[in-house]
N, C-alpha and C. Protein backbone atom coordinates (compact mmCIF):
# COMPACT_ATOMS: atom_id res chain seq x y z
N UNK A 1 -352.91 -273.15 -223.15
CA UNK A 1 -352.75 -272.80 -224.54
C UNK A 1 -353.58 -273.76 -225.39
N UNK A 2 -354.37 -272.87 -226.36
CA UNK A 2 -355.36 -274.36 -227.21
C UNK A 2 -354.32 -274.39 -228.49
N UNK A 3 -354.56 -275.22 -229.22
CA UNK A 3 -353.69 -275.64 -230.40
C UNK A 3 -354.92 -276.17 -231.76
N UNK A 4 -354.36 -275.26 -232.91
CA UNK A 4 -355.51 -276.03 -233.63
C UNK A 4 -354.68 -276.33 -235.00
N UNK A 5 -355.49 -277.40 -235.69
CA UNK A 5 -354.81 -277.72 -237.01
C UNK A 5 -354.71 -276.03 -237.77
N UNK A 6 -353.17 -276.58 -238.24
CA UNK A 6 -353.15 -275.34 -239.36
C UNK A 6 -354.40 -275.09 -240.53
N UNK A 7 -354.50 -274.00 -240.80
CA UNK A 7 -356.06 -273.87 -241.97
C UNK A 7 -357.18 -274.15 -241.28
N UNK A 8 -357.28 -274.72 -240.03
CA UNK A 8 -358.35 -274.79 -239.17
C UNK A 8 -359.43 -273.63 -238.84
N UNK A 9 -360.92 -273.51 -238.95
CA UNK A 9 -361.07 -272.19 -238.49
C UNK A 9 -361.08 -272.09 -237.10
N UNK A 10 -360.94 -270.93 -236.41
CA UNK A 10 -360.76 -270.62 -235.00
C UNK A 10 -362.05 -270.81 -234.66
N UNK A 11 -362.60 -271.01 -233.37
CA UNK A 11 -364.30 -271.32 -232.43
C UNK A 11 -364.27 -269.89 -232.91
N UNK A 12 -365.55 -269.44 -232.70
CA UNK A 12 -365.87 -267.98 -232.42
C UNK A 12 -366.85 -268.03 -231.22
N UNK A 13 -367.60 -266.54 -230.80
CA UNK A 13 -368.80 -266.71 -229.84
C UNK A 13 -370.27 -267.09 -229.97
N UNK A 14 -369.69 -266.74 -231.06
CA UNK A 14 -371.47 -267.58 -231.93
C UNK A 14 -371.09 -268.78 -232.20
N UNK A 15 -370.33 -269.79 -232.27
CA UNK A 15 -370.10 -271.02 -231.59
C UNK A 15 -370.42 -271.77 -230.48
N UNK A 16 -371.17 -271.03 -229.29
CA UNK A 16 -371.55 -271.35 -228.33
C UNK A 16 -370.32 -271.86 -227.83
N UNK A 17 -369.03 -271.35 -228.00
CA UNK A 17 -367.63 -271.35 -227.13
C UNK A 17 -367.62 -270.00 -227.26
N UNK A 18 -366.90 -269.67 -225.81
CA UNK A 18 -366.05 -268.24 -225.64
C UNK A 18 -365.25 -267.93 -226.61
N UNK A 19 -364.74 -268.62 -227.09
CA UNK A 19 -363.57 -268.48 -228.43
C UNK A 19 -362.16 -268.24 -227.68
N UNK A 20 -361.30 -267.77 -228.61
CA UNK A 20 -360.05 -267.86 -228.54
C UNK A 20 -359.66 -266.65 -228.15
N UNK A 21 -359.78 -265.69 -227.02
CA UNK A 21 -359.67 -264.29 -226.91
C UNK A 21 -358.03 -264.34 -226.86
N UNK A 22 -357.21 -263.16 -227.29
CA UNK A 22 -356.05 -262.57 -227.55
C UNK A 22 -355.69 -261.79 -226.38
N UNK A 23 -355.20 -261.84 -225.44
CA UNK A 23 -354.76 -260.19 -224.61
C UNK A 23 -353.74 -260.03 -225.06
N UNK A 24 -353.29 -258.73 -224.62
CA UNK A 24 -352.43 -257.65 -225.01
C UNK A 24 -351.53 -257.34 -223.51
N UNK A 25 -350.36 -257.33 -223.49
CA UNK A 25 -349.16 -256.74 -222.59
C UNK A 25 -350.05 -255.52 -222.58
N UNK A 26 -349.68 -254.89 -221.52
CA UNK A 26 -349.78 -253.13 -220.87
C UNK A 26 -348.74 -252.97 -220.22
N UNK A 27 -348.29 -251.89 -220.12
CA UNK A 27 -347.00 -251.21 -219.46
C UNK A 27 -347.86 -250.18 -218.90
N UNK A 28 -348.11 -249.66 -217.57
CA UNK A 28 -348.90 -248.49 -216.88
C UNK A 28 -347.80 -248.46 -215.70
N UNK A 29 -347.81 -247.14 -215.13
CA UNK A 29 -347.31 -246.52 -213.62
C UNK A 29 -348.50 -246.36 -213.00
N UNK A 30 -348.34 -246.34 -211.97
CA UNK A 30 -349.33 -246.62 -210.93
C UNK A 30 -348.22 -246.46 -209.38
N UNK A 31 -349.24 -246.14 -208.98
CA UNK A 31 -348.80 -245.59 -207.25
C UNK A 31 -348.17 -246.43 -206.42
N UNK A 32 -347.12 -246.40 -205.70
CA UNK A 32 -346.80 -247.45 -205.50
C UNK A 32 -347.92 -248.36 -204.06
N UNK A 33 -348.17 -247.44 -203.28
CA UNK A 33 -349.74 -247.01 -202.33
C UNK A 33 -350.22 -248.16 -202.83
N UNK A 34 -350.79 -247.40 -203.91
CA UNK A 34 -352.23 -248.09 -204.59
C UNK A 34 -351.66 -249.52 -205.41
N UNK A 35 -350.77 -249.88 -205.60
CA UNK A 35 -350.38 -251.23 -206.36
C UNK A 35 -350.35 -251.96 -205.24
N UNK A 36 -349.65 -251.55 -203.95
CA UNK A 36 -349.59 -252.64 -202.83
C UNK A 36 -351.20 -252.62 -202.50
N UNK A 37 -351.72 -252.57 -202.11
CA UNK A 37 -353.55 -252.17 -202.07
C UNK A 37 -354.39 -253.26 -202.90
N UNK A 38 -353.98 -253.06 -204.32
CA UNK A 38 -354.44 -253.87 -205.11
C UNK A 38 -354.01 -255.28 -205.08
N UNK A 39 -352.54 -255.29 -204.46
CA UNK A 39 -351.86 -256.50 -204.92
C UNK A 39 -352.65 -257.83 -203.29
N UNK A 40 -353.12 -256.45 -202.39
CA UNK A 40 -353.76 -257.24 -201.27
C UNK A 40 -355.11 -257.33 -201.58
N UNK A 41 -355.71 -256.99 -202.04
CA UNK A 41 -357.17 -257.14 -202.78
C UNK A 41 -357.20 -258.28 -203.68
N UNK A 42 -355.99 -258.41 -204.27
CA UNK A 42 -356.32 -259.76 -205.16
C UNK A 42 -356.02 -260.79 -204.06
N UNK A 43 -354.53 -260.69 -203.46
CA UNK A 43 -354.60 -261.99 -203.14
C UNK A 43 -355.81 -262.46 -201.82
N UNK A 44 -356.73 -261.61 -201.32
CA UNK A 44 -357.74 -261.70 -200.32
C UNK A 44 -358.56 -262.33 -201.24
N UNK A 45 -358.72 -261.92 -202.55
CA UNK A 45 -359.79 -262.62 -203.45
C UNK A 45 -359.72 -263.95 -204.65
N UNK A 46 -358.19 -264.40 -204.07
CA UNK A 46 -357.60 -265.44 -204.52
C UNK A 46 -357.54 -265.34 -205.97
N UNK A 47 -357.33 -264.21 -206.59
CA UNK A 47 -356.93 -264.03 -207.61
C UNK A 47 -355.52 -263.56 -208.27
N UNK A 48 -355.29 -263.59 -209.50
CA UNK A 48 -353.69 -262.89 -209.78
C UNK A 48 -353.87 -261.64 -209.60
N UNK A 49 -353.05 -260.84 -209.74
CA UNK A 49 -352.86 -259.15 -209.69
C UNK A 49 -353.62 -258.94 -211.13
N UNK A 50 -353.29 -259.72 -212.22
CA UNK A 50 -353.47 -259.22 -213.78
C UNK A 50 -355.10 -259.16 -213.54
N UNK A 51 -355.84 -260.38 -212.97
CA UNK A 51 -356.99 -261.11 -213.03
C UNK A 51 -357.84 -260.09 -212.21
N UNK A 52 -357.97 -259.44 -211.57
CA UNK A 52 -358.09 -258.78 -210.52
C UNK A 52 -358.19 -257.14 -211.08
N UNK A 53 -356.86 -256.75 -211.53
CA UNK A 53 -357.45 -255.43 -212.22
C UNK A 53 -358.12 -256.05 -213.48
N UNK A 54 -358.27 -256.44 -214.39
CA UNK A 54 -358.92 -256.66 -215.63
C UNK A 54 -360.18 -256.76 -215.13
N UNK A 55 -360.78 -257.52 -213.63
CA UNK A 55 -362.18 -257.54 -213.45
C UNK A 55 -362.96 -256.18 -213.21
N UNK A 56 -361.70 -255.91 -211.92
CA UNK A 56 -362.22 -254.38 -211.99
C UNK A 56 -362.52 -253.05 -212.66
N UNK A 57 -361.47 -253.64 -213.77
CA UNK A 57 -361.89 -252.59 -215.21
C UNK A 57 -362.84 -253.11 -215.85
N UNK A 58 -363.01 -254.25 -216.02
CA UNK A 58 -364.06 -254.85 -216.75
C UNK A 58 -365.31 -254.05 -215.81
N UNK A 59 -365.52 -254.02 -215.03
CA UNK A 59 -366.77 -253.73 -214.17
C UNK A 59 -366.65 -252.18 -214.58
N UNK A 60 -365.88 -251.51 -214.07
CA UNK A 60 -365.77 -250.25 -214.62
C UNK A 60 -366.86 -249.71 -215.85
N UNK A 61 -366.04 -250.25 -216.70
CA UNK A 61 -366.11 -249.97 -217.90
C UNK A 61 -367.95 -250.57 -218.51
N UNK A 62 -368.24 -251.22 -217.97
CA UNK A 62 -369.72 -252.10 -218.09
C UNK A 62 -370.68 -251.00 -217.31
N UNK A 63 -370.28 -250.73 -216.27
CA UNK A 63 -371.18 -249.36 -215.60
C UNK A 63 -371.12 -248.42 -216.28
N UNK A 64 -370.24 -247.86 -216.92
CA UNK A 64 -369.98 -246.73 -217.77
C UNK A 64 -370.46 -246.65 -219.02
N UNK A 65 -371.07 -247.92 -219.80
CA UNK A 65 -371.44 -248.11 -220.76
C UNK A 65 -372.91 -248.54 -220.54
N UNK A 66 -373.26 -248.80 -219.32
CA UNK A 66 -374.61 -249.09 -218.80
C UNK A 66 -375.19 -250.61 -219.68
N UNK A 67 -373.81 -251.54 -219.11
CA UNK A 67 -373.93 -252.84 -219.26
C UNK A 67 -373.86 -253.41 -217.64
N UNK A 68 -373.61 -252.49 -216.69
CA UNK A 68 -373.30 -253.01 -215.10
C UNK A 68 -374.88 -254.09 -214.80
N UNK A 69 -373.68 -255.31 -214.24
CA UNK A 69 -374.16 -256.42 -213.99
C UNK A 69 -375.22 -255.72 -212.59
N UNK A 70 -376.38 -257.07 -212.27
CA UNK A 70 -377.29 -256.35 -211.06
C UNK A 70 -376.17 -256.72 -209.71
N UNK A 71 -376.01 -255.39 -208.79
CA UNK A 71 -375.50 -256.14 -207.75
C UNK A 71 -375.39 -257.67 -207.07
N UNK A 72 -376.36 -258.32 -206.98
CA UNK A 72 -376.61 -259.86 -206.53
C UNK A 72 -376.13 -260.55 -207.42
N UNK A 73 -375.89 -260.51 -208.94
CA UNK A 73 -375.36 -261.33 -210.13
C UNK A 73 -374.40 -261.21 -209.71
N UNK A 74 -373.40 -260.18 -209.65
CA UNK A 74 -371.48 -260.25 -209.55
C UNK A 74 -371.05 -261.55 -208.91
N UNK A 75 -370.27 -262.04 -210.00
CA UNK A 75 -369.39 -263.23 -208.90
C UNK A 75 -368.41 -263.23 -208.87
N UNK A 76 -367.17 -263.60 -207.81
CA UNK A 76 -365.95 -263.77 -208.14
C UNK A 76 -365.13 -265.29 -208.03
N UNK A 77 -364.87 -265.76 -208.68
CA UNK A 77 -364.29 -266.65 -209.16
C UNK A 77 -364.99 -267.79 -208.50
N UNK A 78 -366.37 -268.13 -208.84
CA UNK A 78 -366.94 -269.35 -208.14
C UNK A 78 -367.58 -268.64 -207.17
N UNK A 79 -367.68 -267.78 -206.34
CA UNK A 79 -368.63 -267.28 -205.47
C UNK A 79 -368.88 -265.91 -205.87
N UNK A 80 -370.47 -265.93 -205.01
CA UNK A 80 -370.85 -265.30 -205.01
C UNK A 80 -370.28 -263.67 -204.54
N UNK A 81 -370.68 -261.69 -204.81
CA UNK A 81 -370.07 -260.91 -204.33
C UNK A 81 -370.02 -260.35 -202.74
């Protein structure tokens, strides 16, 4: 958790910091199949369950928008894909 003086302004990304990103709770159903699946995919990739789908949507969603990283760039958490 960062902490800043009250009236302080927040970093932003044009700060040359990531800034202060916000997530949001989700409530989704999902298979129960496919959650155990995922839940072994993260922990093979030493990640959380949350950390893990958010990448994979993140990737998703970057191909779909034709922001997809080059195959050889992808990394996961310190290594390479």
């Amino acid at each position: 958790m960062y902490c800043f003086p009250q009236g302080a302004p927040l970093p932003g990304i044009h700060d040359g910091w990531r800034g202060l990103r916000l997530k949001k709770p989700l409530a989704i159903r999902i298979d129960a199949d496919l959650l155990a699946a995922t839940r072994d995919c993260a922990r093979r990739d030493h990640r959380t369950l949350t950390n893990f789908i958010e990448t994979a949507l993140r990737r998703r969603v970057d191909e779909m928008m034709g922001d997809a990283p080059e195959p050889d760039t992808a990394t996961s958490k310190g290594r390479k894909a």
